[in-house]
C-alpha atoms as a PDB file:
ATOM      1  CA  UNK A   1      20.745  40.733  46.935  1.00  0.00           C
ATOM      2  CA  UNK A   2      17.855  40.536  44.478  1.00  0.00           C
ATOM      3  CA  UNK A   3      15.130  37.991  44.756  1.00  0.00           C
ATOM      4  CA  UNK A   4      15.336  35.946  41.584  1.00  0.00           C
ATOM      5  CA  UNK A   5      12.486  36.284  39.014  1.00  0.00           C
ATOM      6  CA  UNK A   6      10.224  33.385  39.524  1.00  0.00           C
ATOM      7  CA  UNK A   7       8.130  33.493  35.795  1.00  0.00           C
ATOM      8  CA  UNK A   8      11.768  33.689  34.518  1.00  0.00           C
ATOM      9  CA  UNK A   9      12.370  30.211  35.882  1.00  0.00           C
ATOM     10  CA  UNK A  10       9.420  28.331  34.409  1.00  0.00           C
ATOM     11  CA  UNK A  11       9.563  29.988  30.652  1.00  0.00           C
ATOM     12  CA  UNK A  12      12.986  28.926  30.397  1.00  0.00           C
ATOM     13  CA  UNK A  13      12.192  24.806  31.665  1.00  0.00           C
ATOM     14  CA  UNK A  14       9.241  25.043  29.144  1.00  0.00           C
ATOM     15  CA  UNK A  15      11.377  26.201  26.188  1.00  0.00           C
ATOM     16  CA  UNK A  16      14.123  23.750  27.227  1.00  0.00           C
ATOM     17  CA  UNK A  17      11.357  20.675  27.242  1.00  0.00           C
ATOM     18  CA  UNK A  18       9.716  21.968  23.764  1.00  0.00           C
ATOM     19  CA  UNK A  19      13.388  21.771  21.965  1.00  0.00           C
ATOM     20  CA  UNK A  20      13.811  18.533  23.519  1.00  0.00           C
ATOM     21  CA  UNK A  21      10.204  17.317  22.813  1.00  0.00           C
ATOM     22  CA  UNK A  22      10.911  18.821  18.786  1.00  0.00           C
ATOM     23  CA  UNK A  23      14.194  17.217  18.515  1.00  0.00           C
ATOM     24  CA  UNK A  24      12.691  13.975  19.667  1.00  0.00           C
ATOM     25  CA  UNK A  25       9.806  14.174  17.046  1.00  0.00           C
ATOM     26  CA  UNK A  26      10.391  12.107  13.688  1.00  0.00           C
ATOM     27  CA  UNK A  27      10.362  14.291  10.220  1.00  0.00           C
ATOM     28  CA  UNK A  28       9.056  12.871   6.932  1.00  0.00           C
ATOM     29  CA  UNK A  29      12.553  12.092   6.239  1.00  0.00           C
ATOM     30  CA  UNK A  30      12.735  10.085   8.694  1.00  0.00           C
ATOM     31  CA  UNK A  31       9.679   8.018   8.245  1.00  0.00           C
ATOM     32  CA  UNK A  32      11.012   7.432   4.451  1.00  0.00           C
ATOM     33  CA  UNK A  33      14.404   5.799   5.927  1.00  0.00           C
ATOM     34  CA  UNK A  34      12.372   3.581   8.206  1.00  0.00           C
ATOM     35  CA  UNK A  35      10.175   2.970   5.311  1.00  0.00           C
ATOM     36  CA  UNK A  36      12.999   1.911   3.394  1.00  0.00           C
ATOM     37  CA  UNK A  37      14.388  -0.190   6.042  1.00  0.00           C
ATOM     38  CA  UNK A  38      11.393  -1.970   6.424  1.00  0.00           C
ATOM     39  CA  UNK A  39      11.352  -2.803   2.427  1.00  0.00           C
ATOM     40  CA  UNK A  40      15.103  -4.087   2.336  1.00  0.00           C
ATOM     41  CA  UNK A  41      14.446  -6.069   5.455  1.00  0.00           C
ATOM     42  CA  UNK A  42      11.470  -7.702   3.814  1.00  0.00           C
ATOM     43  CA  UNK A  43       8.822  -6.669   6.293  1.00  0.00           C
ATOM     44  CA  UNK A  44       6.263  -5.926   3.921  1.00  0.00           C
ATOM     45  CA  UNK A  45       3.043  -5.048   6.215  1.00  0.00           C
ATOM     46  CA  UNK A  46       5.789  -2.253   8.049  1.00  0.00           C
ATOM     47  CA  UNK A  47       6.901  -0.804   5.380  1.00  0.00           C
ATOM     48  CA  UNK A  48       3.267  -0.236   3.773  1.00  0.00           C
ATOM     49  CA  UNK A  49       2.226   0.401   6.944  1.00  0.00           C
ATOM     50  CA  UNK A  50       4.661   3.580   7.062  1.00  0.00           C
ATOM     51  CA  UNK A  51       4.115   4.535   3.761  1.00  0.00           C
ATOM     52  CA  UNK A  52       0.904   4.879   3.736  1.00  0.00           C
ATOM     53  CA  UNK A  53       0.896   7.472   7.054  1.00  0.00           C
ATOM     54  CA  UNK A  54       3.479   9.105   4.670  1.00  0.00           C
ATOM     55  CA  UNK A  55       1.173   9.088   2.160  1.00  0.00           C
ATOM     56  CA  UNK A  56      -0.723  12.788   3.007  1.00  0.00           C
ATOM     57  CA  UNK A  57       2.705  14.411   3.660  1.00  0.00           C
ATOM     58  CA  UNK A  58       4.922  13.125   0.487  1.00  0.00           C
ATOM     59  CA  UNK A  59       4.379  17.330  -0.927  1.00  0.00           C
ATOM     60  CA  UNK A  60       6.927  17.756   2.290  1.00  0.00           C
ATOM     61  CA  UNK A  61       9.090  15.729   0.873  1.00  0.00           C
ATOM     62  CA  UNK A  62      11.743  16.680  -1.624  1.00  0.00           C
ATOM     63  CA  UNK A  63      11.548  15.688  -5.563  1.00  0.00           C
ATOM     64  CA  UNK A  64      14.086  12.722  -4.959  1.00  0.00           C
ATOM     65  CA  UNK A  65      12.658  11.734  -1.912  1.00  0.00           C
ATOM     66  CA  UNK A  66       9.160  11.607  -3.669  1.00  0.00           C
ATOM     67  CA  UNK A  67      10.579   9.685  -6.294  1.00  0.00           C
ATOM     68  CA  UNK A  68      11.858   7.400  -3.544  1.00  0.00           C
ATOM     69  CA  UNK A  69       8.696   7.166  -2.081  1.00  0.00           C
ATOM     70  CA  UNK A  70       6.480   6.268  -4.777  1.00  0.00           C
ATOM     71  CA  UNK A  71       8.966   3.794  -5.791  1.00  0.00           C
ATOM     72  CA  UNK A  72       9.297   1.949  -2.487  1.00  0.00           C
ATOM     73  CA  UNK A  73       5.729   2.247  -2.311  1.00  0.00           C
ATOM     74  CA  UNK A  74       4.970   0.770  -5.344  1.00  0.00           C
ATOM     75  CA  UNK A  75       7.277  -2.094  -5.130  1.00  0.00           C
ATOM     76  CA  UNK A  76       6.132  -3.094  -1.633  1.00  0.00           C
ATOM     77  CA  UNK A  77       2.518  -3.129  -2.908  1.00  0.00           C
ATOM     78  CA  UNK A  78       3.861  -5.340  -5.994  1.00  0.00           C
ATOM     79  CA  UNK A  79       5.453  -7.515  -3.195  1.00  0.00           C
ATOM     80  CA  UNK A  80       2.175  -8.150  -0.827  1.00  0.00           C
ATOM     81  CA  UNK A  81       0.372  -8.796  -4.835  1.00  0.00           C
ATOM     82  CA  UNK A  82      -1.274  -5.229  -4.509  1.00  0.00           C
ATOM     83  CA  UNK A  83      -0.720  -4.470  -8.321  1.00  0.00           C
ATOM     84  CA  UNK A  84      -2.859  -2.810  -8.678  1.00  0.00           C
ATOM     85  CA  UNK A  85      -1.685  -0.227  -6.268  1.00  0.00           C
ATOM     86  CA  UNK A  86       1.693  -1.382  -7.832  1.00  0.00           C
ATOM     87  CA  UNK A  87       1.189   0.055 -11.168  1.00  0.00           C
ATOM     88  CA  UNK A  88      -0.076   2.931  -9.708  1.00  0.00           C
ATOM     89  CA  UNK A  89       2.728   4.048  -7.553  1.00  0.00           C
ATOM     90  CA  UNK A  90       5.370   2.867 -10.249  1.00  0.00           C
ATOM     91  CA  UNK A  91       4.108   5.115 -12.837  1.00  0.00           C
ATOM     92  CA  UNK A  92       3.871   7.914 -10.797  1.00  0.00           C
ATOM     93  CA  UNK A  93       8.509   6.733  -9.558  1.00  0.00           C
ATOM     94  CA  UNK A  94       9.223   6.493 -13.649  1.00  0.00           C
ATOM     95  CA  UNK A  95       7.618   9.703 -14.426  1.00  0.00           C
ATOM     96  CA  UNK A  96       9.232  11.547 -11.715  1.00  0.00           C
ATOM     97  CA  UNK A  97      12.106   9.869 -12.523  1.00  0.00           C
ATOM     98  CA  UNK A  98      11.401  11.491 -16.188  1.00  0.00           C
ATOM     99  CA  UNK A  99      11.087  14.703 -14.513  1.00  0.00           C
ATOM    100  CA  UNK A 100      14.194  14.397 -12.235  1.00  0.00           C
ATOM    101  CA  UNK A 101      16.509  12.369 -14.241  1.00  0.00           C
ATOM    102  CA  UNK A 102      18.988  10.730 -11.936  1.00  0.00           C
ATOM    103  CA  UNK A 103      16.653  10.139  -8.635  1.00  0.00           C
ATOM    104  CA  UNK A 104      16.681   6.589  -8.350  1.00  0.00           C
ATOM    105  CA  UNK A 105      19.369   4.603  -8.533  1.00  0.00           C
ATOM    106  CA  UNK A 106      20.311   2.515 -11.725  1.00  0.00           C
ATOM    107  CA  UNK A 107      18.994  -0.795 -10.108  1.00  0.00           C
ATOM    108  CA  UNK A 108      16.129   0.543  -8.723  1.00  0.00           C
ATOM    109  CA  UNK A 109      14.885   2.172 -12.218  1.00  0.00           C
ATOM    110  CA  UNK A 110      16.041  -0.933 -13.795  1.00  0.00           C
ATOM    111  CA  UNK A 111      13.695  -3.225 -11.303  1.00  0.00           C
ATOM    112  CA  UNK A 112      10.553   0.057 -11.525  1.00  0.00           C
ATOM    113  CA  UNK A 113      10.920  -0.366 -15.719  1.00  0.00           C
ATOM    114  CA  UNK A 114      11.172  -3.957 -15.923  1.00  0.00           C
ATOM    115  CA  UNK A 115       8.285  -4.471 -12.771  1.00  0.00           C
ATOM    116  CA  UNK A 116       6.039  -1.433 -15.100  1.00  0.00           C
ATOM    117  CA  UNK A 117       6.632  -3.400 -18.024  1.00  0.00           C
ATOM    118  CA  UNK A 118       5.227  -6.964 -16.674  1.00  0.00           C
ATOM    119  CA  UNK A 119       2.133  -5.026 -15.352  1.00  0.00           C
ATOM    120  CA  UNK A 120       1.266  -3.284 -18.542  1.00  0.00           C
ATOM    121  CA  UNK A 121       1.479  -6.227 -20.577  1.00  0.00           C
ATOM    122  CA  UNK A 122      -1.138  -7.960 -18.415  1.00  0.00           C
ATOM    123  CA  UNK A 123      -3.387  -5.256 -18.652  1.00  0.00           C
ATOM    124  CA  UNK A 124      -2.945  -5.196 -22.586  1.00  0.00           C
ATOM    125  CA  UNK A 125      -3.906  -8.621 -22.475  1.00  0.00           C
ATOM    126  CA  UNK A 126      -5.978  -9.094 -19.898  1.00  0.00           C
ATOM    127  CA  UNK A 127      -7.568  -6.203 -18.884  1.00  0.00           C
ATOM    128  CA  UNK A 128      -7.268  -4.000 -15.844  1.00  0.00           C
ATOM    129  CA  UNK A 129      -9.200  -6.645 -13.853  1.00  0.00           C
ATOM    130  CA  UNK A 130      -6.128  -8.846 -14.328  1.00  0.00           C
ATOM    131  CA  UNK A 131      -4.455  -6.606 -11.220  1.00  0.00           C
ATOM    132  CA  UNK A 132      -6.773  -7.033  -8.926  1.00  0.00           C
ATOM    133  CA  UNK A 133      -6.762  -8.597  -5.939  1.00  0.00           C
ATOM    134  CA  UNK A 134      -9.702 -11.216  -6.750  1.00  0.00           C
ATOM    135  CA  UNK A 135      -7.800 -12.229  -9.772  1.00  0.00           C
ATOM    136  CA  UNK A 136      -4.879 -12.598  -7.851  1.00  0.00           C
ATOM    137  CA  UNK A 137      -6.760 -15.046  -5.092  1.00  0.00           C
ATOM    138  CA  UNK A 138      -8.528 -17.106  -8.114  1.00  0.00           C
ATOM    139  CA  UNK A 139      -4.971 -17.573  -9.787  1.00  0.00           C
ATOM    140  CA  UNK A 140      -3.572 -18.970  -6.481  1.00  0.00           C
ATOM    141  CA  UNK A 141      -5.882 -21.520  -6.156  1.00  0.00           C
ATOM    142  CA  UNK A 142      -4.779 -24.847  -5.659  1.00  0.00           C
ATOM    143  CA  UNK A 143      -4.918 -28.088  -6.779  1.00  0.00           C
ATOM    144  CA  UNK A 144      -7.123 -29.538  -4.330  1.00  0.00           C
ATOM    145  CA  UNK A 145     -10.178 -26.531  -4.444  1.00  0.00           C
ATOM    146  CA  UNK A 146      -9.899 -27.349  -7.987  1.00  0.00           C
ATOM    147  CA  UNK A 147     -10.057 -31.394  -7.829  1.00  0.00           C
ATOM    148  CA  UNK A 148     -12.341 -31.182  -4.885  1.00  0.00           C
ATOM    149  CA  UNK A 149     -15.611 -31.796  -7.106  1.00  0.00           C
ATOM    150  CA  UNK A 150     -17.563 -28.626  -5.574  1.00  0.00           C
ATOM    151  CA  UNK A 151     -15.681 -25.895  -7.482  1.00  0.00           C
ATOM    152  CA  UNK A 152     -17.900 -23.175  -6.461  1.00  0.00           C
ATOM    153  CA  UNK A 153     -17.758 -23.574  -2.572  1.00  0.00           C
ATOM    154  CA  UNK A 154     -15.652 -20.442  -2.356  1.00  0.00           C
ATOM    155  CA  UNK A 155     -18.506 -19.053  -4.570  1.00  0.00           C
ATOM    156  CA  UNK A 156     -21.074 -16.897  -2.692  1.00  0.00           C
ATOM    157  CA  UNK A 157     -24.294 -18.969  -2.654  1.00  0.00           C
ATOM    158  CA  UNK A 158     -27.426 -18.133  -4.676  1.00  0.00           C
ATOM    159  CA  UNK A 159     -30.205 -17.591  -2.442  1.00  0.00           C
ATOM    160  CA  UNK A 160     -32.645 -20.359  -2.766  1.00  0.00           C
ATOM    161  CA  UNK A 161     -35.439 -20.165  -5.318  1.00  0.00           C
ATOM    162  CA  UNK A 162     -38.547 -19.106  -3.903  1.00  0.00           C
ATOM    163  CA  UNK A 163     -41.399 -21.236  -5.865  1.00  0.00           C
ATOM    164  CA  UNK A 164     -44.625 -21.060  -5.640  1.00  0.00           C
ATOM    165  CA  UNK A 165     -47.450 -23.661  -3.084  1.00  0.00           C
ATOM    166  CA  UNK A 166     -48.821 -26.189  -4.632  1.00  0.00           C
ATOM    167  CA  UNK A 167     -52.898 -26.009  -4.117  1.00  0.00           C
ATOM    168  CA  UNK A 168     -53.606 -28.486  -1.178  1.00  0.00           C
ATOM    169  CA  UNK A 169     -55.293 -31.457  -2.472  1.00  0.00           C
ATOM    170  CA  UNK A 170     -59.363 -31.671  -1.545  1.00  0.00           C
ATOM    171  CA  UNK A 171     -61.457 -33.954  -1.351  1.00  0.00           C
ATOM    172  CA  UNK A 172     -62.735 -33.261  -4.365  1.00  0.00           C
ATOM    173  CA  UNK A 173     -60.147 -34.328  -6.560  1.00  0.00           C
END
């Protein structure tokens, strides 16, 4: 009887443990559906949360699942009142939705055009600055800040004026 071949035996545990260890490991598929899930569920920090570590990787991605992407990331940027961001990602959903007719579903390229729209009229109007996230904060102020008297406590404070000694008085004078 032969004596069994001992590096034999360790080789084949490793390669067992590295296709259980790969199998285990999440693809960039994967992170998309629990991006989505996170979106539909309403858990807006998650979801941008796990599309943003997407972010780097969407090129491994195919074109519909791009599309997806920049879609659910847009609208879950438009949803925390990123818009910012919003516009952004949108634009970059409808024109791979140009490119790849057919990638999003009806409701969801109804909701990216109508979303698109809303944000590109603001701009027109308002300027770019109307997105951001300090005009966003000023909007939602409320009643009381502005009743309150003091509207510029939330106002960084000038530093104070710096004037100049008066001459001591002498005995002279």
């Amino acid at each position: 009887m032969r004596a069994p071949a001992h590096g034999l035996v360790p080789a084949l545990a490793l390669v067992s443990l590295m296709a259980l260890a790969s199998s285990g490991c999440a693809t960039y598929h994967d992170d998309l559906v629990r991006g989505e899930r996170a979106y539909e569920a309403s858990e807006d920090e998650r979801a941008l949360a796990i599309f943003r570590s997407l972010e780097t990787d969407t090129n491994r991605l195919s074109d519909s699942e791009r599309t997806h992407y920049a879609y659910l990331r847009g609208m879950t940027d438009y949803r925390i009142g990123y818009k910012a961001e919003a516009r952004h990602w949108l634009s970059v959903a409808a024109a791979l939705e140009q490119l790849t007719p057919g990638s999003l579903p009806a409701e969801w390229t109804k909701r990216l055009n109508e979303s698109l729209k809303e944000m590109n009229e603001e701009v027109y109007t308002a300027g770019i600055e109307s997105l951001s996230n300090a005009a966003a904060l000023k909007g939602n102020a409320t009643d009381e800040d502005s009743t309150s008297g003091d509207s510029d406590s939330h106002a960084d404070p000038e530093p104070p004026k710096k004037s100049k000694p008066k001459p001591a008085k002498t005995d002279d004078d």
